[in-house]
C-alpha atoms as a PDB file:
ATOM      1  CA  UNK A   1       0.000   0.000   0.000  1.00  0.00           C
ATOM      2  CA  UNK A   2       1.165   3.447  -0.574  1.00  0.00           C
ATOM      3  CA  UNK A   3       2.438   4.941   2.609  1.00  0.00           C
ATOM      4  CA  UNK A   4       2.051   8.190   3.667  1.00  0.00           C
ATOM      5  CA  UNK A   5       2.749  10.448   7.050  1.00  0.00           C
ATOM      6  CA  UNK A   6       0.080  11.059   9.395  1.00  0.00           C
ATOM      7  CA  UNK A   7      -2.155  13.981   8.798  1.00  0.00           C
ATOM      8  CA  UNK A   8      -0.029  14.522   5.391  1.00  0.00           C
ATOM      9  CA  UNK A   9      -1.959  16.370   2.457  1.00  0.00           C
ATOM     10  CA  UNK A  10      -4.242  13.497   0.882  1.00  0.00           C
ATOM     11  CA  UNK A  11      -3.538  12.980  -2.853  1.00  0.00           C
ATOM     12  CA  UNK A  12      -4.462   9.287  -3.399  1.00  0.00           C
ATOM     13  CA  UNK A  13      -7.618   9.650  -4.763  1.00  0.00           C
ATOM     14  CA  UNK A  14      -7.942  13.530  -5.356  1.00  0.00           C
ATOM     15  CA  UNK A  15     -10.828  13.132  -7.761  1.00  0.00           C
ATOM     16  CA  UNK A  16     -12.961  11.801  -4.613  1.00  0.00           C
ATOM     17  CA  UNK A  17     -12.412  15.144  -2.735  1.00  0.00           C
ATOM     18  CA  UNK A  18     -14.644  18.080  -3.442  1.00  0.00           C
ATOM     19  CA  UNK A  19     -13.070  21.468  -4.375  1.00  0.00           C
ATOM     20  CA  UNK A  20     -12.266  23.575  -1.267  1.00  0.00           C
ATOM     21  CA  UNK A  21     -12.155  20.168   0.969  1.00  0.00           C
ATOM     22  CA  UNK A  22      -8.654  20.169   2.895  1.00  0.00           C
ATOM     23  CA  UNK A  23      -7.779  16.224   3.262  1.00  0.00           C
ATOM     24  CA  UNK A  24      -5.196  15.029   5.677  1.00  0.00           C
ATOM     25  CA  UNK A  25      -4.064  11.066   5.175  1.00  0.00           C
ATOM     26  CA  UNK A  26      -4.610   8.370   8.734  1.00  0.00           C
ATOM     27  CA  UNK A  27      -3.141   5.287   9.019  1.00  0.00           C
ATOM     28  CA  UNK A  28      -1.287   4.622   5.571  1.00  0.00           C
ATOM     29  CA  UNK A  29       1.108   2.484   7.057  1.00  0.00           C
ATOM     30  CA  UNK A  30       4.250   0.293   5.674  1.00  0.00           C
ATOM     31  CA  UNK A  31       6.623  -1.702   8.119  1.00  0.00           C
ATOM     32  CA  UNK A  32      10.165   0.808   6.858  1.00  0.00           C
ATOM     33  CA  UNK A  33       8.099   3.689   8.782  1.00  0.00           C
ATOM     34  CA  UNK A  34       7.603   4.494  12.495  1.00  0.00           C
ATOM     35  CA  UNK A  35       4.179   4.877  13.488  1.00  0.00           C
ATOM     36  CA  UNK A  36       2.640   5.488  16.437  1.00  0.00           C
ATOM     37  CA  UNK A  37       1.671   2.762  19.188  1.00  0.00           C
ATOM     38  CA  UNK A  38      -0.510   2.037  21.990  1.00  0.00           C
ATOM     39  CA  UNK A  39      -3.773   0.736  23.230  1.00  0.00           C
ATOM     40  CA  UNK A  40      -6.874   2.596  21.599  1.00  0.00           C
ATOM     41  CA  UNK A  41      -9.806   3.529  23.716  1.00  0.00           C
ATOM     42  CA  UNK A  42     -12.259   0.358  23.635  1.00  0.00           C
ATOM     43  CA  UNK A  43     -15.195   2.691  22.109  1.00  0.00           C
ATOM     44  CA  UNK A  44     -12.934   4.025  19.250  1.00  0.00           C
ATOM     45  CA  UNK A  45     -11.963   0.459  17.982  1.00  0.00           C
ATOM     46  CA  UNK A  46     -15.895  -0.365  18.108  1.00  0.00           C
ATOM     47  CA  UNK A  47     -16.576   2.767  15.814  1.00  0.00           C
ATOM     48  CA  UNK A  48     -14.494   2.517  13.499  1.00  0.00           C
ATOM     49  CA  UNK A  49     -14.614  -1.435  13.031  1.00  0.00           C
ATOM     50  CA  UNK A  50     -18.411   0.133  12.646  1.00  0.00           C
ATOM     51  CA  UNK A  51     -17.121   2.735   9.954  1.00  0.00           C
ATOM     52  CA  UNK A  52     -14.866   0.237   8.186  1.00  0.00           C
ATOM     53  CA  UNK A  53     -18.054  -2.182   7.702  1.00  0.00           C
ATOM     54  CA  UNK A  54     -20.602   0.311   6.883  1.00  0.00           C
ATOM     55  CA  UNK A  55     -19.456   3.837   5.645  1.00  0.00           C
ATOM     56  CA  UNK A  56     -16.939   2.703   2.890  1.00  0.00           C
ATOM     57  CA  UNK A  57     -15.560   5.212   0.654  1.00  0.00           C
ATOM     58  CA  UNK A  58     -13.668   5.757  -2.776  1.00  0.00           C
ATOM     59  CA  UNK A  59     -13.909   1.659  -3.524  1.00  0.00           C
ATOM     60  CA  UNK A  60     -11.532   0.287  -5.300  1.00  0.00           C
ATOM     61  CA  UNK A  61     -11.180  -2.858  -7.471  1.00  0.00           C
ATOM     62  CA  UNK A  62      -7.914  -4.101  -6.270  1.00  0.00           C
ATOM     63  CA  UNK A  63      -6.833  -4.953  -2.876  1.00  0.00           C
ATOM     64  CA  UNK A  64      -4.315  -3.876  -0.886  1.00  0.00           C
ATOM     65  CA  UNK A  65      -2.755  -6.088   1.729  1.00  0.00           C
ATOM     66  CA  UNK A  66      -1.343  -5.458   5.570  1.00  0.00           C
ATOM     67  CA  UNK A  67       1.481  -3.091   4.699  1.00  0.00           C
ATOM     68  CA  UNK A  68       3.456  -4.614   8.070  1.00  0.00           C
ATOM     69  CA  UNK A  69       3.694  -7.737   7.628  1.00  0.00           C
ATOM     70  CA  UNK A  70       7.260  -8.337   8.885  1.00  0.00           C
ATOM     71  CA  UNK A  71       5.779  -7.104  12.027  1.00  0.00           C
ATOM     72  CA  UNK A  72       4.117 -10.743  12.145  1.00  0.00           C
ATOM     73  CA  UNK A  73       0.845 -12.147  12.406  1.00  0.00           C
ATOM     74  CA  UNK A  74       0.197 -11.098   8.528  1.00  0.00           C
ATOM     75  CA  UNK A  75       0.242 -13.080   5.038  1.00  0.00           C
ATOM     76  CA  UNK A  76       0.388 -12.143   1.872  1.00  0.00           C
ATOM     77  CA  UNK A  77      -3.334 -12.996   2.025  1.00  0.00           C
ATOM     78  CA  UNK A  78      -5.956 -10.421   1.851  1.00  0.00           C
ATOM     79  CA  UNK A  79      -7.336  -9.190   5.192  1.00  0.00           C
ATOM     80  CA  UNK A  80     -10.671 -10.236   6.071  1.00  0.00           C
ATOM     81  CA  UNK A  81     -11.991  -9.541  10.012  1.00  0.00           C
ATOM     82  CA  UNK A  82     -15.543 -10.407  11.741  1.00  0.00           C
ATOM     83  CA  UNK A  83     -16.676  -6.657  12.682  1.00  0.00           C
ATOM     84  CA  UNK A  84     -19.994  -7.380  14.979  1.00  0.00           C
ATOM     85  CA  UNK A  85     -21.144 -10.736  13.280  1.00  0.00           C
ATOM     86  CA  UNK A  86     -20.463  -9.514   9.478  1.00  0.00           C
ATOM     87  CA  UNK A  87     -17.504 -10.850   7.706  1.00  0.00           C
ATOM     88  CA  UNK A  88     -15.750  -7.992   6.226  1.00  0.00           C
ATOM     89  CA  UNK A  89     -12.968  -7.626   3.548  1.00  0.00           C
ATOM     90  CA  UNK A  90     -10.663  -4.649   4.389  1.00  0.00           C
ATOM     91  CA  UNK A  91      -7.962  -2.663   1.904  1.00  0.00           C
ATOM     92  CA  UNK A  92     -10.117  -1.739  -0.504  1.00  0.00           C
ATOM     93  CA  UNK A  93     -12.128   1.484   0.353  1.00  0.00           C
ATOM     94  CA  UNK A  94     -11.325   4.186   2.426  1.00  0.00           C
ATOM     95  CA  UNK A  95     -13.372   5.685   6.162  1.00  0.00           C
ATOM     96  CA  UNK A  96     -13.541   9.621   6.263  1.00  0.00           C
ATOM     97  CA  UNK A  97     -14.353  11.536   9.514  1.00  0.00           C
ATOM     98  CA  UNK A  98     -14.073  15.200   9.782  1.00  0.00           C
ATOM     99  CA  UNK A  99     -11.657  16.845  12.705  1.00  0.00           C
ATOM    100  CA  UNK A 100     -13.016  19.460  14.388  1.00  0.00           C
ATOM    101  CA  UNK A 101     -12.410  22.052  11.547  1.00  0.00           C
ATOM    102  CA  UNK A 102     -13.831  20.059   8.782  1.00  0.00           C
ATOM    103  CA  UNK A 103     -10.896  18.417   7.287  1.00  0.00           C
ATOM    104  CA  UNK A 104     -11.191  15.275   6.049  1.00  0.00           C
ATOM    105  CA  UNK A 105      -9.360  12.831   7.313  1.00  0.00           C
ATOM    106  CA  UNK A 106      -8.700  10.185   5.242  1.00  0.00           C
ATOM    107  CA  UNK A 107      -7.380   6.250   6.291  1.00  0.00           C
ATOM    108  CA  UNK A 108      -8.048   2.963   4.230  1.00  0.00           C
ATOM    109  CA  UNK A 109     -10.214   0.120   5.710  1.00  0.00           C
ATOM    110  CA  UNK A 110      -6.968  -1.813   7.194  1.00  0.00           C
ATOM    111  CA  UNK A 111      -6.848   1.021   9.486  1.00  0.00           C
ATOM    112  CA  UNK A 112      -9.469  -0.880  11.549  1.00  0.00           C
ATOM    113  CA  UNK A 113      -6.517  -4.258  11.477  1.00  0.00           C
ATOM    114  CA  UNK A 114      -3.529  -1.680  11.973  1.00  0.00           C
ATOM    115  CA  UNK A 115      -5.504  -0.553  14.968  1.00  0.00           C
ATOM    116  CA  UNK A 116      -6.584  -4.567  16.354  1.00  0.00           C
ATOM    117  CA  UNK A 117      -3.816  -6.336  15.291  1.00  0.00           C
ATOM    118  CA  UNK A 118      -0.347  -3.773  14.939  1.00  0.00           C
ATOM    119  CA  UNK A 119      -1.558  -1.392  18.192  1.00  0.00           C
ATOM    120  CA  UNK A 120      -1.514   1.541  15.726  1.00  0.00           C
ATOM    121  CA  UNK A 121      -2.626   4.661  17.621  1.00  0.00           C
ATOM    122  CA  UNK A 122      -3.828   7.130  15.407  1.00  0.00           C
ATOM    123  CA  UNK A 123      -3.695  10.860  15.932  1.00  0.00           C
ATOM    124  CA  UNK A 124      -5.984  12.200  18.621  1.00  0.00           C
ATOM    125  CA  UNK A 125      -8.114  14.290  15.881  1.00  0.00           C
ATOM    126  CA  UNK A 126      -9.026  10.953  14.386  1.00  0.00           C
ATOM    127  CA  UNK A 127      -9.824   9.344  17.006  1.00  0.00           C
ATOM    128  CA  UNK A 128     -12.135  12.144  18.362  1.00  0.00           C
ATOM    129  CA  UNK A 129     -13.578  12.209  14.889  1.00  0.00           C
ATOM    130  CA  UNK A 130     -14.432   8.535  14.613  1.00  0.00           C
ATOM    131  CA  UNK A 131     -15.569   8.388  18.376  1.00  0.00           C
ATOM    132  CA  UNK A 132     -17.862  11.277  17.818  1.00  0.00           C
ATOM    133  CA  UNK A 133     -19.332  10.030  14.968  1.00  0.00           C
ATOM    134  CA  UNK A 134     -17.743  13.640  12.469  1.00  0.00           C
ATOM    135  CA  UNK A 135     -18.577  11.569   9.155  1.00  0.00           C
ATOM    136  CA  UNK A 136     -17.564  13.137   5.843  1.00  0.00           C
ATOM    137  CA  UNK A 137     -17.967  12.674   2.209  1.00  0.00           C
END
């Protein structure tokens, strides 16, 4: 997957961002990049394994794969993950929340497996976007 900084300028899939929208990039992870760790807040995880199953964005046709996978635990297999009794295939859409001032902020689906199975802890704005239900676009 492409990897990018958090809260970086989004330019993945510009076309899918209205004019005058500021986008910043979540959770675009590879394992040659520091990121973040920590346990999430229990409530957070539940949203946005809720957000990853039902509020997919900018779908794509091809999937990506767990970007840390010589952290362990992955395959070269495509990441699938029971979210609340619903089998659900992540890495190929995208969640958007909006921060406090309306940016979009921008992570793919594995976000919600960076998040279980990595301990990715994503910036606070996310967070309190996803646990305060900010959708966007």
């Amino acid at each position: 997957m492409t990897y990018y900084p958090d809260l970086a300028p989004y330019d993945y899939l510009p076309a899918t961002v209205p004019a005058g929208v500021t986008a910043r990039t979540v959770g675009w992870l590879d394992d040659s990049h520091p990121f973040e760790r920590g346990p999430a807040p229990a409530d957070f995880v539940r949203r946005l394994g809720l957000l990853c199953r039902d509020q997919r964005r900018a779908q794509t046709r091809g999937i990506h794969r767990c970007g840390l996978a010589r952290l362990g635990g992955c395959g070269r297999e495509p990441v699938h993950v029971d979210i609340e009794g619903r089998r659900v295939l992540l890495g190929s859409a995208e969640v958007r929340v909006a921060d406090v001032d309306g940016a979009w902020l921008i992570a793919p689906t594995l976000v919600y497996h960076y998040v279980t199975a990595h301990a990715y802890l994503p910036p606070d704005a996310f967070v309190a976007a996803v646990t305060d239900d900010r959708g966007a676009g």
